[in-house]
N, C-alpha and C. Protein backbone atom coordinates (compact mmCIF):
# COMPACT_ATOMS: atom_id res chain seq x y z
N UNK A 1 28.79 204.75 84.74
CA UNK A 1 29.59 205.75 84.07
C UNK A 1 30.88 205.96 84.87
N UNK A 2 31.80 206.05 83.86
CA UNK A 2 33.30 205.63 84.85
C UNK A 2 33.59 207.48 84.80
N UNK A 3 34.13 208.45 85.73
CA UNK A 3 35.01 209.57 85.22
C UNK A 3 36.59 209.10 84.80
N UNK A 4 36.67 209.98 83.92
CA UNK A 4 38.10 209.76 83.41
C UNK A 4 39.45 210.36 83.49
N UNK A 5 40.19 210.07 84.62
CA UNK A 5 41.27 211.00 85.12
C UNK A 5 41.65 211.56 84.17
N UNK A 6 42.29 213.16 84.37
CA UNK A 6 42.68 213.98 83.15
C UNK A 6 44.25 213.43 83.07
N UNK A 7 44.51 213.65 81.66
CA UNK A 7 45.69 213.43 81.14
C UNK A 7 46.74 213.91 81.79
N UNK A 8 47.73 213.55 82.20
CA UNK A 8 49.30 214.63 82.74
C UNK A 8 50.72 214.43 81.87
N UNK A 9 51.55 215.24 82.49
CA UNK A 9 52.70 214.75 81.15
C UNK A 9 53.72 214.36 82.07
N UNK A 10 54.48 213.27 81.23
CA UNK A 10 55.63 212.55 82.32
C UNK A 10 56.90 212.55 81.46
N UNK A 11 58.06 212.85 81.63
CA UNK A 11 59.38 213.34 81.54
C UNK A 11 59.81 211.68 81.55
N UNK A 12 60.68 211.48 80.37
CA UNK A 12 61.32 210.18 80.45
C UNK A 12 63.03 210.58 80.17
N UNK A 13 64.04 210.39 80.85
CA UNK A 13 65.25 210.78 81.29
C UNK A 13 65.95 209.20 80.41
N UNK A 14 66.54 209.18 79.29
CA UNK A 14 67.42 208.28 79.12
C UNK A 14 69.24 208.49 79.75
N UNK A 15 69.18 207.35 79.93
CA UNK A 15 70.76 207.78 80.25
C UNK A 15 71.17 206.76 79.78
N UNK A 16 72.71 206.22 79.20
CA UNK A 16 73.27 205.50 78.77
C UNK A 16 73.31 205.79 77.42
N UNK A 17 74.00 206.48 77.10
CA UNK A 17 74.50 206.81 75.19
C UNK A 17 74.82 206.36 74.52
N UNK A 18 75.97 204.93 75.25
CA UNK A 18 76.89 205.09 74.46
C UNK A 18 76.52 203.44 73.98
N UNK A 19 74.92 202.99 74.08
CA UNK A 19 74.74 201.97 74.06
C UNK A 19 74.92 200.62 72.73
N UNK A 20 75.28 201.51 71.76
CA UNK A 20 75.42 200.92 70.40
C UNK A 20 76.90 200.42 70.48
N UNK A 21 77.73 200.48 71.34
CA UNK A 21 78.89 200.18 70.88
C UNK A 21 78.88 198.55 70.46
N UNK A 22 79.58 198.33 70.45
CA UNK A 22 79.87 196.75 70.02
C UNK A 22 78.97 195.86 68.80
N UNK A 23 77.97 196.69 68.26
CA UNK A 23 76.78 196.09 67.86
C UNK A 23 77.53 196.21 66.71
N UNK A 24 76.96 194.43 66.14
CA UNK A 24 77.24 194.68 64.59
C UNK A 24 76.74 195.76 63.79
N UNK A 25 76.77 196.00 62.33
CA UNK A 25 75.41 196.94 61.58
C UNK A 25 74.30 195.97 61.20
N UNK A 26 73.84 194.75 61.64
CA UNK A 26 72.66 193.96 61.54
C UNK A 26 72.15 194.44 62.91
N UNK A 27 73.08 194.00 63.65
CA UNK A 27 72.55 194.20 65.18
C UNK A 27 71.80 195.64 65.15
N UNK A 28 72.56 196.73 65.04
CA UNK A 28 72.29 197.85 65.21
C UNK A 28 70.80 198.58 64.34
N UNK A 29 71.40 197.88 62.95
CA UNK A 29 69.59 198.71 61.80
C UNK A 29 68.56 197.41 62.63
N UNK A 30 68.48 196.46 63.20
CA UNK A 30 67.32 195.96 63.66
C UNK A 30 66.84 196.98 65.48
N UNK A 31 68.01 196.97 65.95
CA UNK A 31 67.34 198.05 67.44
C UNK A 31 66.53 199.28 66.68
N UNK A 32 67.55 199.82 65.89
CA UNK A 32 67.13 201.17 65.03
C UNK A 32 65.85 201.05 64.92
N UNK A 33 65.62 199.90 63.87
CA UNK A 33 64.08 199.65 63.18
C UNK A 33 63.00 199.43 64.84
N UNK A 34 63.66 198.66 66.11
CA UNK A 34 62.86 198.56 66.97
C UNK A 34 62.19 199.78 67.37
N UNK A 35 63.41 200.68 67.82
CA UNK A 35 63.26 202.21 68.12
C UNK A 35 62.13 203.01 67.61
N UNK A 36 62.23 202.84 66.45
CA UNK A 36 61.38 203.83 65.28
C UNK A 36 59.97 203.07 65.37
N UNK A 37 59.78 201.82 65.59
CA UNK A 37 58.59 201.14 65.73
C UNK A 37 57.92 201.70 67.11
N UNK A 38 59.04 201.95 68.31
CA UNK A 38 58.74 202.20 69.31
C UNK A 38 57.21 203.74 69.68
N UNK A 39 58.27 204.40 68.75
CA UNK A 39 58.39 206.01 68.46
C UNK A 39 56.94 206.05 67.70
N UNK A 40 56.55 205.63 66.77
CA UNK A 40 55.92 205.46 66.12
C UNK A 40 54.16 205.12 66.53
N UNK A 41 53.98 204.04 68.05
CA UNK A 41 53.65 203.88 68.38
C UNK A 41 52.96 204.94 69.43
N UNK A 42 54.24 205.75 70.05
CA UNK A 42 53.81 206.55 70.74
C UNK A 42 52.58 208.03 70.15
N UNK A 43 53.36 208.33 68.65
CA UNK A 43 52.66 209.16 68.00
C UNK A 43 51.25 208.86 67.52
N UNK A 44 51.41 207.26 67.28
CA UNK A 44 49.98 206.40 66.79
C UNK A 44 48.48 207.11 67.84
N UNK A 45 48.79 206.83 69.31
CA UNK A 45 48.50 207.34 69.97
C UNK A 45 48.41 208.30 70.85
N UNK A 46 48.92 209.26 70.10
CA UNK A 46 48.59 210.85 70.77
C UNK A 46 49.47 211.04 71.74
N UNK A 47 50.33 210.44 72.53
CA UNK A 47 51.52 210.75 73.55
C UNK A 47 52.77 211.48 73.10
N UNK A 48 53.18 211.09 72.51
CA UNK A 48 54.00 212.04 72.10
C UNK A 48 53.78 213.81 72.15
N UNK A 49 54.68 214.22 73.23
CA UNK A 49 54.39 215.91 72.84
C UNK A 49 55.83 216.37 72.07
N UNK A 50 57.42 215.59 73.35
CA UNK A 50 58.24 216.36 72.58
C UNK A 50 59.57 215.82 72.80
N UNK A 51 60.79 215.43 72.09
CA UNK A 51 61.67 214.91 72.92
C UNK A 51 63.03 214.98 72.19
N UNK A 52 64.22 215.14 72.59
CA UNK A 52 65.57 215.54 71.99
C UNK A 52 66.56 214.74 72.40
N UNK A 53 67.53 214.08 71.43
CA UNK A 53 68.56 213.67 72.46
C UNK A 53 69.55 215.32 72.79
N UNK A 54 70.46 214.48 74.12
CA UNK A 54 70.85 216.09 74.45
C UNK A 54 72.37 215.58 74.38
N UNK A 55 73.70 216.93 74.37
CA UNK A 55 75.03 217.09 73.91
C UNK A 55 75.91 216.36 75.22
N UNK A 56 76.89 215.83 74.75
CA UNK A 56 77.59 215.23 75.83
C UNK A 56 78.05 216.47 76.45
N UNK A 57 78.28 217.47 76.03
CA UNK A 57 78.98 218.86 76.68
C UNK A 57 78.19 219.59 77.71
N UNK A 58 78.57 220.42 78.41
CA UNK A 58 78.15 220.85 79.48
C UNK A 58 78.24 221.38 80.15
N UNK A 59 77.88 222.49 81.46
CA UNK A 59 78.65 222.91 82.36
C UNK A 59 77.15 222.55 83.60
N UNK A 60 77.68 222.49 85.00
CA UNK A 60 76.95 222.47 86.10
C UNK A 60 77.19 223.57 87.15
N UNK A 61 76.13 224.36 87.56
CA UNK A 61 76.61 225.43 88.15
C UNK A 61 75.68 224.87 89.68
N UNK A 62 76.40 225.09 90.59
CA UNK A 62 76.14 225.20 91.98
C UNK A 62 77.12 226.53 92.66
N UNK A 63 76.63 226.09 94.29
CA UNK A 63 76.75 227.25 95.34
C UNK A 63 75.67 228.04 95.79
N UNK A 64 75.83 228.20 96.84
CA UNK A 64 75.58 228.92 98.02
C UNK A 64 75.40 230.20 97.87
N UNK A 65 76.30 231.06 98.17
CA UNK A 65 76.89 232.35 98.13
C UNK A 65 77.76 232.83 96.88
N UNK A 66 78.87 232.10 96.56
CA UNK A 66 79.89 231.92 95.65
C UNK A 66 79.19 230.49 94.45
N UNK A 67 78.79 231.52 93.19
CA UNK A 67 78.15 230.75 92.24
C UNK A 67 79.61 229.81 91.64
N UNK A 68 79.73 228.43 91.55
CA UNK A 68 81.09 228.07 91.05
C UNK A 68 79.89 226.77 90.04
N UNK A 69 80.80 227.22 88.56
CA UNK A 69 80.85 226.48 87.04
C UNK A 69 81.99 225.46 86.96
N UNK A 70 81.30 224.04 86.75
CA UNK A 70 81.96 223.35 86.61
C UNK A 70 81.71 222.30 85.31
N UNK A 71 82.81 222.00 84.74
CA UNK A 71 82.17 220.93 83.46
C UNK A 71 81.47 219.37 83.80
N UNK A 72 80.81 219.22 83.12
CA UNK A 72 79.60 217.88 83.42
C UNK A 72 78.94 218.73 82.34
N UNK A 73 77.51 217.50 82.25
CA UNK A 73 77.75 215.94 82.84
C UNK A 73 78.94 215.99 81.63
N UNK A 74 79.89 214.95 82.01
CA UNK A 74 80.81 214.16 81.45
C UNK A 74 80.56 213.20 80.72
N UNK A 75 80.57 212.71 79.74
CA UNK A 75 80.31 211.94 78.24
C UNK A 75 80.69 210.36 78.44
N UNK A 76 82.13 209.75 79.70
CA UNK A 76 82.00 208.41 79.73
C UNK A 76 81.10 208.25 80.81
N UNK A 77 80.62 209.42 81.41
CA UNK A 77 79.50 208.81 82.62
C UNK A 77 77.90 208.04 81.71
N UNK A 78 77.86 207.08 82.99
CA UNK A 78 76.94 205.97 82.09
C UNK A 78 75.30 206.82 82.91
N UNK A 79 75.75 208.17 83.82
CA UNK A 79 74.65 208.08 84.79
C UNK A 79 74.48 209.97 83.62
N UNK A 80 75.22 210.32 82.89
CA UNK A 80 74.69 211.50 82.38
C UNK A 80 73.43 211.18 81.28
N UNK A 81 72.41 212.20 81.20
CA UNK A 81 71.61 212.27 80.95
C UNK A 81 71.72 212.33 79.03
N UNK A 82 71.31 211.36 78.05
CA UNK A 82 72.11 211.72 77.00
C UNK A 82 70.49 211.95 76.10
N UNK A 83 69.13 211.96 76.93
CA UNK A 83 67.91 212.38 75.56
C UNK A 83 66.93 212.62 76.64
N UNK A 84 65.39 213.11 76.33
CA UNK A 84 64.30 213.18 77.25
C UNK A 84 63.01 212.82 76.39
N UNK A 85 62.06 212.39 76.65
CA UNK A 85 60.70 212.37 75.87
C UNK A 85 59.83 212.93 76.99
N UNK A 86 58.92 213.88 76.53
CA UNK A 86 57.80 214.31 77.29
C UNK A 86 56.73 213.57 76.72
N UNK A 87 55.95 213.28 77.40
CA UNK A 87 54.69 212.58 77.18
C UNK A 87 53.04 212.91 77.63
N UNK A 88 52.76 212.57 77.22
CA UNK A 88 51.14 212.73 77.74
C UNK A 88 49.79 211.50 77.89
N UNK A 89 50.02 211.30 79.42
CA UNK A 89 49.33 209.61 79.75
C UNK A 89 48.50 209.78 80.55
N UNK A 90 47.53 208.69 80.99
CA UNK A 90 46.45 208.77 82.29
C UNK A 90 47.41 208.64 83.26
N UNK A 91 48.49 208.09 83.43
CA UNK A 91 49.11 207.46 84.76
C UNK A 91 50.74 207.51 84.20
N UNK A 92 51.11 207.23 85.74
CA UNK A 92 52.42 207.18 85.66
C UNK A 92 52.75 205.47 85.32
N UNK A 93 51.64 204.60 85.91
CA UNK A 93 51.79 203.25 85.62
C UNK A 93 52.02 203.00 84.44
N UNK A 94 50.81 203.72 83.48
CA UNK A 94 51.00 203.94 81.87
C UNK A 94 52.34 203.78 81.42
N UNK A 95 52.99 205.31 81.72
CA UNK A 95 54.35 205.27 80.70
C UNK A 95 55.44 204.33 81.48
N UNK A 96 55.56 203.97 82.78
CA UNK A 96 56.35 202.95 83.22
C UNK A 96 55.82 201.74 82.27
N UNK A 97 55.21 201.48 82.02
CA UNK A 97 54.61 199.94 80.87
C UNK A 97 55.26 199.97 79.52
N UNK A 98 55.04 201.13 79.22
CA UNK A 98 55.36 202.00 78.16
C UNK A 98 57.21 201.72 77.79
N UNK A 99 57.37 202.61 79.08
CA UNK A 99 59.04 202.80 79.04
C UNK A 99 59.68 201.10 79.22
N UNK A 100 59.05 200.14 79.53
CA UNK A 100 59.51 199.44 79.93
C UNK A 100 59.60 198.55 78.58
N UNK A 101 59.06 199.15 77.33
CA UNK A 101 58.93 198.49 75.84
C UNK A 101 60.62 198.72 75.27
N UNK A 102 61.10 199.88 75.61
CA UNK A 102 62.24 200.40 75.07
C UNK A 102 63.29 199.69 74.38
N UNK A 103 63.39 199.40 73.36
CA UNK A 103 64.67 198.53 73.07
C UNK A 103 65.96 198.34 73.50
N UNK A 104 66.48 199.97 73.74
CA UNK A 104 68.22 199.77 73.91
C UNK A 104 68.19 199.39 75.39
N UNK A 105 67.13 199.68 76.66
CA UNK A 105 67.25 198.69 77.68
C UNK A 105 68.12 197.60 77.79
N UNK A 106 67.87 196.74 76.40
CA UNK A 106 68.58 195.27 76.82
C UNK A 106 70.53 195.84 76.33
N UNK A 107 70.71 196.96 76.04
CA UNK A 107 72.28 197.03 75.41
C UNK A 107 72.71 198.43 76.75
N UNK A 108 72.26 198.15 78.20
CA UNK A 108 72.23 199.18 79.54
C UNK A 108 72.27 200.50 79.41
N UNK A 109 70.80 200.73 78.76
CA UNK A 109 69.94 202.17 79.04
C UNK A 109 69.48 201.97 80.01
N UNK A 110 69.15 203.22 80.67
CA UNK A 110 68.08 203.14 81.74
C UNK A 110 67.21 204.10 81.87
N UNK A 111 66.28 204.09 81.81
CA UNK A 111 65.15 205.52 82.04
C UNK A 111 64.63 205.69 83.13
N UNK A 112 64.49 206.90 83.52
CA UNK A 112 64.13 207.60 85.06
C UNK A 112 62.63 208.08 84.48
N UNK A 113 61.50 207.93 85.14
CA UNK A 113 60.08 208.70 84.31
C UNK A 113 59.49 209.31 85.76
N UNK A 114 59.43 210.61 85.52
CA UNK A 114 59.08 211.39 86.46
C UNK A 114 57.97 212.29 85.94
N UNK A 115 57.12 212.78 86.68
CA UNK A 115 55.48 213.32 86.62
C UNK A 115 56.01 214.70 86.42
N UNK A 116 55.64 215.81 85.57
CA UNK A 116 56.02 217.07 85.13
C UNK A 116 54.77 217.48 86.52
N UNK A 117 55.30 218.73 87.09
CA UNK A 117 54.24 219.24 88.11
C UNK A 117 53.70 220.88 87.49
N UNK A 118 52.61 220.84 87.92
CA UNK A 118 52.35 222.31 87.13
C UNK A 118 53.12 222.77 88.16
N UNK A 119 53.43 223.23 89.35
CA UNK A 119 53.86 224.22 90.05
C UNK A 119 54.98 223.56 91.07
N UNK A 120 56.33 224.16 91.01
CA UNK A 120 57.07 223.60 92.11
C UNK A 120 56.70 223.65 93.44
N UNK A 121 57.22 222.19 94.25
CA UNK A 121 56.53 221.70 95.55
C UNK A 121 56.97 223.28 96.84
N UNK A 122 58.48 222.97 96.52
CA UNK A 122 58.46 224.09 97.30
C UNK A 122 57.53 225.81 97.19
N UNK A 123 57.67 226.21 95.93
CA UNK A 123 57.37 227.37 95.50
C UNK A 123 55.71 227.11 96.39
N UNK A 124 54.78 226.02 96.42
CA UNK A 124 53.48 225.33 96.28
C UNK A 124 53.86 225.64 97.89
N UNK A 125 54.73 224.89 99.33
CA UNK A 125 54.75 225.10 100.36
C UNK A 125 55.18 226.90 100.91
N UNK A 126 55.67 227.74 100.09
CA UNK A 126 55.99 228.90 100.39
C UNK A 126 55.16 229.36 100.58
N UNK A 127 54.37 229.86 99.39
CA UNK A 127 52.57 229.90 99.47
C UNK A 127 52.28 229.99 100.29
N UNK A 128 51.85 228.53 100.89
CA UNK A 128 51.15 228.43 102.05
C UNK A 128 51.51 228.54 103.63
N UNK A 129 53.00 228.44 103.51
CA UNK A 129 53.39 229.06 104.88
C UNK A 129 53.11 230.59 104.73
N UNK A 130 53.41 231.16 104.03
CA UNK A 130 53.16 232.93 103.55
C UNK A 130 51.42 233.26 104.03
N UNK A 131 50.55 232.12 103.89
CA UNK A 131 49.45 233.07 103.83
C UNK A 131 48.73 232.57 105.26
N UNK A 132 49.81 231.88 105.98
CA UNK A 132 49.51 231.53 107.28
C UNK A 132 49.84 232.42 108.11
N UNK A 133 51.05 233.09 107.89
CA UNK A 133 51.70 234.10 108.12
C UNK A 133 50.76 235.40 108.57
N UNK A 134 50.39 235.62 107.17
CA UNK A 134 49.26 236.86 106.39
C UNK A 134 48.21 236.99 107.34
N UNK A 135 47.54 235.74 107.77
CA UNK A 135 46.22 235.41 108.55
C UNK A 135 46.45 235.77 110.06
């Protein structure tokens, strides 16, 4: 009897938007049709939880002391973030296999797939320096 690691959800980060350029409209309704085959697949099997492309517009706020707003991500950047899919897999190996099906890949997408954490690492080390503290 095997146990069966519980499910987790993994964040897939596309970047590269602007990947359709140059494509004929043959070129383009066949990625399309790849895409939707892709998509389709994922829902076939229960992964799919949730996913949006997101606005070239933007603002980024950093600082220290002095909160300073600045515009980003910026729309010809090839490294801004332009959609996300959340997912739900045994492994991270999983959706790397997975992500690695992607069509617009071959026209320079790139996806970042990162493990959603129930609780931030730091917030998770505060904790525990705090109750070392406590003791």
């Amino acid at each position: 009897m095997s146990i069966q690691k519980p499910k987790a959800d993994y964040m897939l980060l596309f970047r590269g938007p602007h990947w359709d350029k140059g494509l004929s409209p043959e070129e383009l309704q066949q990625v399309m049709n790849q895409v939707m085959t892709w998509f389709d697949g994922l829902k076939q099997k229960g992964m799919y939880k949730a996913g949006q492309p997101l606005g070239a517009e933007g603002k980024t706020i950093s600082g220290k002391k002095v909160r300073t707003v600045s515009d980003g991500p910026f729309a010809e950047s090839k490294e801004a973030v332009g959609g996300y899919l959340l997912l739900e897999a045994n492994s991270l190996e999983e959706v790397v296999a997975l992500a690695k099906g992607w069509p617009t890949l071959d026209y320079g997408v790139t996806i970042e797939v990162r493990p959603v954490l129930e609780e931030c690492p730091i917030f998770q080390r505060a904790k525990e320096k705090l109750l070392k503290v406590a003791a």
